[in-house]
Structure formats: structure tokens, C-alpha cells
ModelCIF file with pLDDT and N, C-alpha, C, O atoms, coordinates in Angstrom:
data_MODEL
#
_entry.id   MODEL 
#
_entity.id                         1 
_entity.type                       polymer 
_entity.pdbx_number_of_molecules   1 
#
_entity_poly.entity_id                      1 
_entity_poly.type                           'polypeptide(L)' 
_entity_poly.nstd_linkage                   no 
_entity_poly.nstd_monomer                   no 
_entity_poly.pdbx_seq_one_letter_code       
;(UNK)(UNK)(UNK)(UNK)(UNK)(UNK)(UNK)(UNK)(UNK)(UNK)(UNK)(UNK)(UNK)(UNK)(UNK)(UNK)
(UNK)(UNK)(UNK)(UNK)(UNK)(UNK)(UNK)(UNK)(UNK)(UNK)(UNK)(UNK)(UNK)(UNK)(UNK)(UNK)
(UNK)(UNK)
;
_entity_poly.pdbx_seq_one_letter_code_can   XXXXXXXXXXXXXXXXXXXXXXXXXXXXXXXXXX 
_entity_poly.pdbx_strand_id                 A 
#
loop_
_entity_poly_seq.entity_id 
_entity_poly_seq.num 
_entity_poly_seq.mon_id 
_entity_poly_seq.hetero 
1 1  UNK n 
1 2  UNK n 
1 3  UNK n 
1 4  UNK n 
1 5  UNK n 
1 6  UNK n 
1 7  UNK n 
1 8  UNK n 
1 9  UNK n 
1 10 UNK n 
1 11 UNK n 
1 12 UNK n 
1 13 UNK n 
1 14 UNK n 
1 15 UNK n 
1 16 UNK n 
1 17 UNK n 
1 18 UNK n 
1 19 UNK n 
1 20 UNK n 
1 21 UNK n 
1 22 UNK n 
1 23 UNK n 
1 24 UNK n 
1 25 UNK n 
1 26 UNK n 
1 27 UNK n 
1 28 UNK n 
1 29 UNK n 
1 30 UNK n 
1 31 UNK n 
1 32 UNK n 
1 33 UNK n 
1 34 UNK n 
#
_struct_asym.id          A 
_struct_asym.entity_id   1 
#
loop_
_ma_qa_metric.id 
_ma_qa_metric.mode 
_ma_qa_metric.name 
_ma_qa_metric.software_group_id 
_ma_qa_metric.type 
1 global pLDDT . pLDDT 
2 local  pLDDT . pLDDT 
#
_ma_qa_metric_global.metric_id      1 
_ma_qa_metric_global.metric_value   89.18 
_ma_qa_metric_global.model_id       1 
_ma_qa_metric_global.ordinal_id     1 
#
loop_
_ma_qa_metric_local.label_asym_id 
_ma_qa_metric_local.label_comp_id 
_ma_qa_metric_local.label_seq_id 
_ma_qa_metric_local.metric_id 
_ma_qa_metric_local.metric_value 
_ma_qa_metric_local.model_id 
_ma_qa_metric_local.ordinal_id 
A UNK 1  2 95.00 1 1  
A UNK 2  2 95.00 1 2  
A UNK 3  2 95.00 1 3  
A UNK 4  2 94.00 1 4  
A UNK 5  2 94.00 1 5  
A UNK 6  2 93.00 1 6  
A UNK 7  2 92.00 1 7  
A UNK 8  2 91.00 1 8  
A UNK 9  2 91.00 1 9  
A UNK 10 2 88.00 1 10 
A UNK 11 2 79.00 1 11 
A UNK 12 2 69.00 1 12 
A UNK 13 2 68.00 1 13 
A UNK 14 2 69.00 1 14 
A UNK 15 2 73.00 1 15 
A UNK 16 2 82.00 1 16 
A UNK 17 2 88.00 1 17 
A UNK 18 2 88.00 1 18 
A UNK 19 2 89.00 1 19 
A UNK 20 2 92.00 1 20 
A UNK 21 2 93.00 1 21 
A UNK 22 2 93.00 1 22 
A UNK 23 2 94.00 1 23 
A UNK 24 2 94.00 1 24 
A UNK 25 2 95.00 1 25 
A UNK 26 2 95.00 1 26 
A UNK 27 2 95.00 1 27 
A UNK 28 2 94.00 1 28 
A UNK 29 2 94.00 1 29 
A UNK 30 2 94.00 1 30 
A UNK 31 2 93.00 1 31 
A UNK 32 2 92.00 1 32 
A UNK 33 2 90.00 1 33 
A UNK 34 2 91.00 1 34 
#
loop_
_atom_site.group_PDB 
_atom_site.id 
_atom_site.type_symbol 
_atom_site.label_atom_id 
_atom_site.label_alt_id 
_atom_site.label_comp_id 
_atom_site.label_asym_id 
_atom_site.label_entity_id 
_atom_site.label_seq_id 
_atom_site.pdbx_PDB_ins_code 
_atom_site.Cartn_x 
_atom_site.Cartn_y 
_atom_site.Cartn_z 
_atom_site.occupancy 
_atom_site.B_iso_or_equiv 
_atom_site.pdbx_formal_charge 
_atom_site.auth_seq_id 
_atom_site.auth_comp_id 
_atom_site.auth_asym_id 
_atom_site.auth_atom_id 
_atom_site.pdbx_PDB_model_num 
ATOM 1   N N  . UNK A 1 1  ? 160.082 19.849 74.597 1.00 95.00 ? 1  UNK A N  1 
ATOM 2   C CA . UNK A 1 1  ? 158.638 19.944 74.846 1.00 95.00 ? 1  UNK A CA 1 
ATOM 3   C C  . UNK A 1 1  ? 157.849 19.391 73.670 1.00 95.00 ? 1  UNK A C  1 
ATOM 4   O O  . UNK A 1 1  ? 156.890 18.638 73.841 1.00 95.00 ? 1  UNK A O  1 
ATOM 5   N N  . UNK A 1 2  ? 158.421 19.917 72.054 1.00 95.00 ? 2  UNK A N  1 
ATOM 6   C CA . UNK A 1 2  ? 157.448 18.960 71.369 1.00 95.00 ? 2  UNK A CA 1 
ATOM 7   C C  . UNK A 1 2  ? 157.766 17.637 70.905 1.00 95.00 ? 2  UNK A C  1 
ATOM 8   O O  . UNK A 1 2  ? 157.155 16.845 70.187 1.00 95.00 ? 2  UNK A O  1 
ATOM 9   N N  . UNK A 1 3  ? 158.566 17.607 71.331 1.00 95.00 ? 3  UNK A N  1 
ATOM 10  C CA . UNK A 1 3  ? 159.284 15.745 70.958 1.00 95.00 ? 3  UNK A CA 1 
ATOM 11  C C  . UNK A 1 3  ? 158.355 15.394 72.400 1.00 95.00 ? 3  UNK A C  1 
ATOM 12  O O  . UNK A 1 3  ? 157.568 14.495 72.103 1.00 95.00 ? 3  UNK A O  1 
ATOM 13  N N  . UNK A 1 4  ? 158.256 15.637 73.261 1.00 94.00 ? 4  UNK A N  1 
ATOM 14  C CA . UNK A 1 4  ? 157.263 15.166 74.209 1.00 94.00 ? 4  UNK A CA 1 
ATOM 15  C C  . UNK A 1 4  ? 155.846 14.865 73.685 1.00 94.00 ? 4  UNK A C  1 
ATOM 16  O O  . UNK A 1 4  ? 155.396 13.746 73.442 1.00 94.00 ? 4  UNK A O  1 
ATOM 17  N N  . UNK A 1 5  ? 155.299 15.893 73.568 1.00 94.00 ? 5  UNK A N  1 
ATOM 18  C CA . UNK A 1 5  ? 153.795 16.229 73.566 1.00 94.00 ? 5  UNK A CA 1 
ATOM 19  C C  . UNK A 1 5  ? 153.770 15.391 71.678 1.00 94.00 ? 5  UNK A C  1 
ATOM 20  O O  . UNK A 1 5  ? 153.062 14.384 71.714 1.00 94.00 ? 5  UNK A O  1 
ATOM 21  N N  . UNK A 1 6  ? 154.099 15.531 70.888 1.00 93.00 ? 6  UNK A N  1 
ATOM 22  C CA . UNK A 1 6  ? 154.512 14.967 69.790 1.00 93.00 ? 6  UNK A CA 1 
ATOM 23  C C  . UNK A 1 6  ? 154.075 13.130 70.234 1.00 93.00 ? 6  UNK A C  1 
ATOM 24  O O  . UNK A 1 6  ? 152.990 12.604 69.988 1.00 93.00 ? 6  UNK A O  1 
ATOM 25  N N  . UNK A 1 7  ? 154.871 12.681 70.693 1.00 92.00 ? 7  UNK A N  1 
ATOM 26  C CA . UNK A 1 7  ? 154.941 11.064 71.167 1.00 92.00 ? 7  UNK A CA 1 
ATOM 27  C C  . UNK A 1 7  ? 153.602 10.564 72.240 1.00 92.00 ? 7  UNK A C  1 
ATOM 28  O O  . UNK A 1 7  ? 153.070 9.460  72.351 1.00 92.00 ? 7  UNK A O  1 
ATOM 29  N N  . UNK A 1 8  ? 153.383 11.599 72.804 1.00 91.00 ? 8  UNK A N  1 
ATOM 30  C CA . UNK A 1 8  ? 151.874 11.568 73.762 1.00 91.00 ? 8  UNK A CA 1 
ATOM 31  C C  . UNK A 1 8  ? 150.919 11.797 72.356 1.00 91.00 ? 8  UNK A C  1 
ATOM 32  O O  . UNK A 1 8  ? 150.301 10.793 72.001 1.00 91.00 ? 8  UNK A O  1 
ATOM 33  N N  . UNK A 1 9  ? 150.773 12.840 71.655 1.00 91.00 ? 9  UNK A N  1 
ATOM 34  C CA . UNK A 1 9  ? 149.893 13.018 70.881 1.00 91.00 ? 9  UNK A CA 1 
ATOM 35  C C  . UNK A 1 9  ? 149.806 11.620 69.997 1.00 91.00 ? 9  UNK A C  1 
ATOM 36  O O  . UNK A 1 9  ? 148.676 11.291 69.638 1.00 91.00 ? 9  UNK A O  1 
ATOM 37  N N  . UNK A 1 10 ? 150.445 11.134 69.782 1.00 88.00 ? 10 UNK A N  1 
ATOM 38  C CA . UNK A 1 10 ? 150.395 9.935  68.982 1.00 88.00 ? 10 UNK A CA 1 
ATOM 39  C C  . UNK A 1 10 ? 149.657 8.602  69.662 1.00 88.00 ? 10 UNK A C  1 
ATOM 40  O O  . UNK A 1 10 ? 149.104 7.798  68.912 1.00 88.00 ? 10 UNK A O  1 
ATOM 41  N N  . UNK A 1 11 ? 149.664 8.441  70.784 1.00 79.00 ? 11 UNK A N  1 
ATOM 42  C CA . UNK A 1 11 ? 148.731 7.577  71.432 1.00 79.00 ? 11 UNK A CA 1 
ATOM 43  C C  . UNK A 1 11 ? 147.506 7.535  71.179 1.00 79.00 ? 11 UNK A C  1 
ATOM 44  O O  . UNK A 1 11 ? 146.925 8.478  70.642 1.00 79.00 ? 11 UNK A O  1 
ATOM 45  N N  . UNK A 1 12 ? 146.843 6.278  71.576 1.00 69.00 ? 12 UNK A N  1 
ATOM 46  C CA . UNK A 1 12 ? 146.170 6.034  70.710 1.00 69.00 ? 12 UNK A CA 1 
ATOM 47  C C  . UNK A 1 12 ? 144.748 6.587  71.888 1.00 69.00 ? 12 UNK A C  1 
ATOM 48  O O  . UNK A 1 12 ? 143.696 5.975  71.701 1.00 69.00 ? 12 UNK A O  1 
ATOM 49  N N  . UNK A 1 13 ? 144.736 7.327  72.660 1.00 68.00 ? 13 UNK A N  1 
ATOM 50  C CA . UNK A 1 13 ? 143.571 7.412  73.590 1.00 68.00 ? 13 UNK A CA 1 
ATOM 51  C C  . UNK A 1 13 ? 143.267 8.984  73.272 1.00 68.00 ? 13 UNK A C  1 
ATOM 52  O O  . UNK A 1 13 ? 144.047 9.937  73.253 1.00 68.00 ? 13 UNK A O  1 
ATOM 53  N N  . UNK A 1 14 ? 142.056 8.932  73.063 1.00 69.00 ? 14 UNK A N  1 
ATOM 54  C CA . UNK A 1 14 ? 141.735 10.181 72.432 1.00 69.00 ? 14 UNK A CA 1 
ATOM 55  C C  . UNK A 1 14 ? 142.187 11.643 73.254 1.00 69.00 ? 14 UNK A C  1 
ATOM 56  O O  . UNK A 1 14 ? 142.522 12.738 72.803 1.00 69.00 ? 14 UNK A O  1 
ATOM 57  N N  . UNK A 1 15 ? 142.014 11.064 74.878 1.00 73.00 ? 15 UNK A N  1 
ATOM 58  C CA . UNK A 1 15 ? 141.681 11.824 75.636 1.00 73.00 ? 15 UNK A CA 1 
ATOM 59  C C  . UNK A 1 15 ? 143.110 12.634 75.949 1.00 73.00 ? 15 UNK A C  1 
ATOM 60  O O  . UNK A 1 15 ? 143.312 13.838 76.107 1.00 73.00 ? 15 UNK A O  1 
ATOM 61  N N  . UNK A 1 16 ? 143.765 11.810 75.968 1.00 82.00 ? 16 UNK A N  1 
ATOM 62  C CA . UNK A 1 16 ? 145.531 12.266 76.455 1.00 82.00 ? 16 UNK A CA 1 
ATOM 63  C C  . UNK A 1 16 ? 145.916 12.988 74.941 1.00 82.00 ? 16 UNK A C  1 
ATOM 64  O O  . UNK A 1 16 ? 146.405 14.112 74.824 1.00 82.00 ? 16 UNK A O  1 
ATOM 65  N N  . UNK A 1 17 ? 145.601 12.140 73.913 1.00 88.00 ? 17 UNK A N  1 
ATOM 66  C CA . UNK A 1 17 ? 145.955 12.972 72.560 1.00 88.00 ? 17 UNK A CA 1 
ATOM 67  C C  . UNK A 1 17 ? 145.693 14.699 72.661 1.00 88.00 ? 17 UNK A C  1 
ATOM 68  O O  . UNK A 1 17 ? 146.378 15.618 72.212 1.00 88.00 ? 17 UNK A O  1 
ATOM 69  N N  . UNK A 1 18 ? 144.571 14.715 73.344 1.00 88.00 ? 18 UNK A N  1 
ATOM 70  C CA . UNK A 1 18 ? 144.003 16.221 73.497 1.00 88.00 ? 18 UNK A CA 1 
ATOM 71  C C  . UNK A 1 18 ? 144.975 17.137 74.064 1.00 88.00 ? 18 UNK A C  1 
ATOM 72  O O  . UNK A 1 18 ? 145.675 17.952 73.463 1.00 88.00 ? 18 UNK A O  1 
ATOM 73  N N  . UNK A 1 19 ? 144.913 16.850 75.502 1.00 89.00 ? 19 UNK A N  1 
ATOM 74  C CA . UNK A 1 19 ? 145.589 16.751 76.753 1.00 89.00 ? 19 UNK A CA 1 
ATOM 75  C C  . UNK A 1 19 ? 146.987 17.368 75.857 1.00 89.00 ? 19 UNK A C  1 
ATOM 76  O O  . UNK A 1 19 ? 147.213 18.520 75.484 1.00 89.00 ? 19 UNK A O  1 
ATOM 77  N N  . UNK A 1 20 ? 147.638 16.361 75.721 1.00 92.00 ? 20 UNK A N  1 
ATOM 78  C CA . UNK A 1 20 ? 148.855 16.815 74.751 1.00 92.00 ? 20 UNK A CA 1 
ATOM 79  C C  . UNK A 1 20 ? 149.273 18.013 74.369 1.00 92.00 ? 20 UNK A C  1 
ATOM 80  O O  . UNK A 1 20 ? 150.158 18.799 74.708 1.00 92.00 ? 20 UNK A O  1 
ATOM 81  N N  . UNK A 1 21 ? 148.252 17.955 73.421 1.00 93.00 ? 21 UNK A N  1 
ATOM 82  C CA . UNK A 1 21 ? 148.201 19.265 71.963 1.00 93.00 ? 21 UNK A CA 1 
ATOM 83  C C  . UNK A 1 21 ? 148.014 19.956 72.564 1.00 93.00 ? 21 UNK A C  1 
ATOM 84  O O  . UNK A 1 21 ? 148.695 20.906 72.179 1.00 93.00 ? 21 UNK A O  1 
ATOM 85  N N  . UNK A 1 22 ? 147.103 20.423 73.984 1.00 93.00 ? 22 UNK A N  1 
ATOM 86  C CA . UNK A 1 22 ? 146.514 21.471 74.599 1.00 93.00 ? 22 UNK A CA 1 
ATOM 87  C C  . UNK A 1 22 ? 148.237 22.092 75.296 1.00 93.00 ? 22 UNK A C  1 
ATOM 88  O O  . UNK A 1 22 ? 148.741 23.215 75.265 1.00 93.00 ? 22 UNK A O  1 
ATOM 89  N N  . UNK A 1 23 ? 148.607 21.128 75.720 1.00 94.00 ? 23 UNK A N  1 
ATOM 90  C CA . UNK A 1 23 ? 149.784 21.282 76.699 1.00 94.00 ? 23 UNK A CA 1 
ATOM 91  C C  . UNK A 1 23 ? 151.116 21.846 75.624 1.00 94.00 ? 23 UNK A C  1 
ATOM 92  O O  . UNK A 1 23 ? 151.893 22.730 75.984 1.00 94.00 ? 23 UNK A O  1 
ATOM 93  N N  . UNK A 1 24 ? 151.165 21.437 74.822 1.00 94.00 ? 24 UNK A N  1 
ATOM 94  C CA . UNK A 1 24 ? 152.069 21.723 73.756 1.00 94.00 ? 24 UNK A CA 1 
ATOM 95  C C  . UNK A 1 24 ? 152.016 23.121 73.147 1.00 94.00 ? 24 UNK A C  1 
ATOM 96  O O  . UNK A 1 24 ? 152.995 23.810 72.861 1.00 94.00 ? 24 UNK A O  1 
ATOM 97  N N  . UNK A 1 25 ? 150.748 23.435 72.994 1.00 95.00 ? 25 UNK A N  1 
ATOM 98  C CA . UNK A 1 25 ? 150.827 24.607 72.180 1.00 95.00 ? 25 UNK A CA 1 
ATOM 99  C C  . UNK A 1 25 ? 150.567 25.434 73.087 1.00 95.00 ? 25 UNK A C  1 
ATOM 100 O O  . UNK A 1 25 ? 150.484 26.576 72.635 1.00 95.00 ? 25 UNK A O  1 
ATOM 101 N N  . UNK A 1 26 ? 150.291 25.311 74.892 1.00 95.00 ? 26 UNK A N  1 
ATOM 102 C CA . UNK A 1 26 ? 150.150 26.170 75.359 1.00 95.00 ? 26 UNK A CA 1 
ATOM 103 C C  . UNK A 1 26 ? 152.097 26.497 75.821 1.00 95.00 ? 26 UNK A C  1 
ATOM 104 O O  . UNK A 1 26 ? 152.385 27.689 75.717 1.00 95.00 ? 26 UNK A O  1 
ATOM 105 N N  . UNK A 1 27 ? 152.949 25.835 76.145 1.00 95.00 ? 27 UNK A N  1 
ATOM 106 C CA . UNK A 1 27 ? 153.979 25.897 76.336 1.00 95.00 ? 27 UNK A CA 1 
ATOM 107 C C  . UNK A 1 27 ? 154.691 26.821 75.036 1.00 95.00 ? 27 UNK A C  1 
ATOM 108 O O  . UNK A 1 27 ? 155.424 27.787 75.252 1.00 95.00 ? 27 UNK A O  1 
ATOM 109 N N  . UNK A 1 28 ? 154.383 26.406 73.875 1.00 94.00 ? 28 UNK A N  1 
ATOM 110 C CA . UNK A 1 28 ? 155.247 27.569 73.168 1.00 94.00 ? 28 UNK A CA 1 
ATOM 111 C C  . UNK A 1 28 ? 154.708 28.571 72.797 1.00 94.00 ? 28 UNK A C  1 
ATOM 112 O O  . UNK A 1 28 ? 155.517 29.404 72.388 1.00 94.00 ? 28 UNK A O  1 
ATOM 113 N N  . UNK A 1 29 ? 153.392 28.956 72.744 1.00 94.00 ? 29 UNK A N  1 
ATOM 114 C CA . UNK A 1 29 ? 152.464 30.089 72.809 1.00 94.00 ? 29 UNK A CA 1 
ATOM 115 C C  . UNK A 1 29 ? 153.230 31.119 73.821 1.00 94.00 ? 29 UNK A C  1 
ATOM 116 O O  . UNK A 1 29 ? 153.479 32.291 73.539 1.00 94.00 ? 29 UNK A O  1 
ATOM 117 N N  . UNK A 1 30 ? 153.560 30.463 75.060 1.00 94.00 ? 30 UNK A N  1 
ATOM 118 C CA . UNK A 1 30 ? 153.309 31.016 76.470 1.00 94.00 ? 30 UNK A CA 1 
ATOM 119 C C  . UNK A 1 30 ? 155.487 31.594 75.978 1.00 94.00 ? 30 UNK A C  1 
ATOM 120 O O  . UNK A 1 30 ? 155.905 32.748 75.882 1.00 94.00 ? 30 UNK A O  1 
ATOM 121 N N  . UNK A 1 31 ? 156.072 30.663 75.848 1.00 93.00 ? 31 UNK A N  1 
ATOM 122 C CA . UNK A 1 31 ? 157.398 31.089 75.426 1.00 93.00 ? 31 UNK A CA 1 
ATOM 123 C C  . UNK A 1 31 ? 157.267 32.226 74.360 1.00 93.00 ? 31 UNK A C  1 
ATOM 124 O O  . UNK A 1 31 ? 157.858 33.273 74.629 1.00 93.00 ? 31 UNK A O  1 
ATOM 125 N N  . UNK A 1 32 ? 156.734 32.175 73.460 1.00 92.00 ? 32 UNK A N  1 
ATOM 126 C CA . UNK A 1 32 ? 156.414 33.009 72.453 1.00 92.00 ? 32 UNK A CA 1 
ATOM 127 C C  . UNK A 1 32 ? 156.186 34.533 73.255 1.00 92.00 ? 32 UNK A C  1 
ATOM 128 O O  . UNK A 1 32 ? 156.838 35.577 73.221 1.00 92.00 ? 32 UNK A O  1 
ATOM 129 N N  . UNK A 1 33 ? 154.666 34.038 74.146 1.00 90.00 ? 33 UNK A N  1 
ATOM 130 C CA . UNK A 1 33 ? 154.412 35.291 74.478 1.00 90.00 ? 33 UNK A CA 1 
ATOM 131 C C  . UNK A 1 33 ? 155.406 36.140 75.145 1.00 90.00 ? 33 UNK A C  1 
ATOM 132 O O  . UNK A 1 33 ? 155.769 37.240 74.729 1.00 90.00 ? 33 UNK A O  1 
ATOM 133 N N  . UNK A 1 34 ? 155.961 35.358 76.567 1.00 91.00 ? 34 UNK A N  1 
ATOM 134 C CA . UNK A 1 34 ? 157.124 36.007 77.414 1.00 91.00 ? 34 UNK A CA 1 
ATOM 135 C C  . UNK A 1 34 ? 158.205 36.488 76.660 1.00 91.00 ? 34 UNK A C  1 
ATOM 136 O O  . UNK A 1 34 ? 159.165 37.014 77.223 1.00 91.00 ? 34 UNK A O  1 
#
């Protein structure tokens, strides 16, 4: 998941960069939490 969101975040479009990070830290937040 962050070797994913990691390689998306690096693009160069602001919007998906977001998108990304949002998606990333909600995935191990959410593992964390469970």
C-alpha cells in the first residue's frame, strides 16, 4: 500500500498527489485502528 500511494504521490499532478496521501494514510490509520 505505501510503495503504491508513495509512487502516485510522486506525480507530478497536484490533485492525485493529494488523492494519494489521503488514501495512504487512511489505509494504515484504518489497519492501525482495527
Amino acid at each position: 500500500v505505501n510503495y503504491l500511494s508513495g509512487r502516485f504521490i510522486d506525480s507530478k499532478e497536484s490533485s492525485g498527489r493529494k488523492t494519494a496521501l489521503v488514501i495512504g494514510l487512511v489505509i494504515n490509520i484504518a489497519i492501525l485502528g482495527i
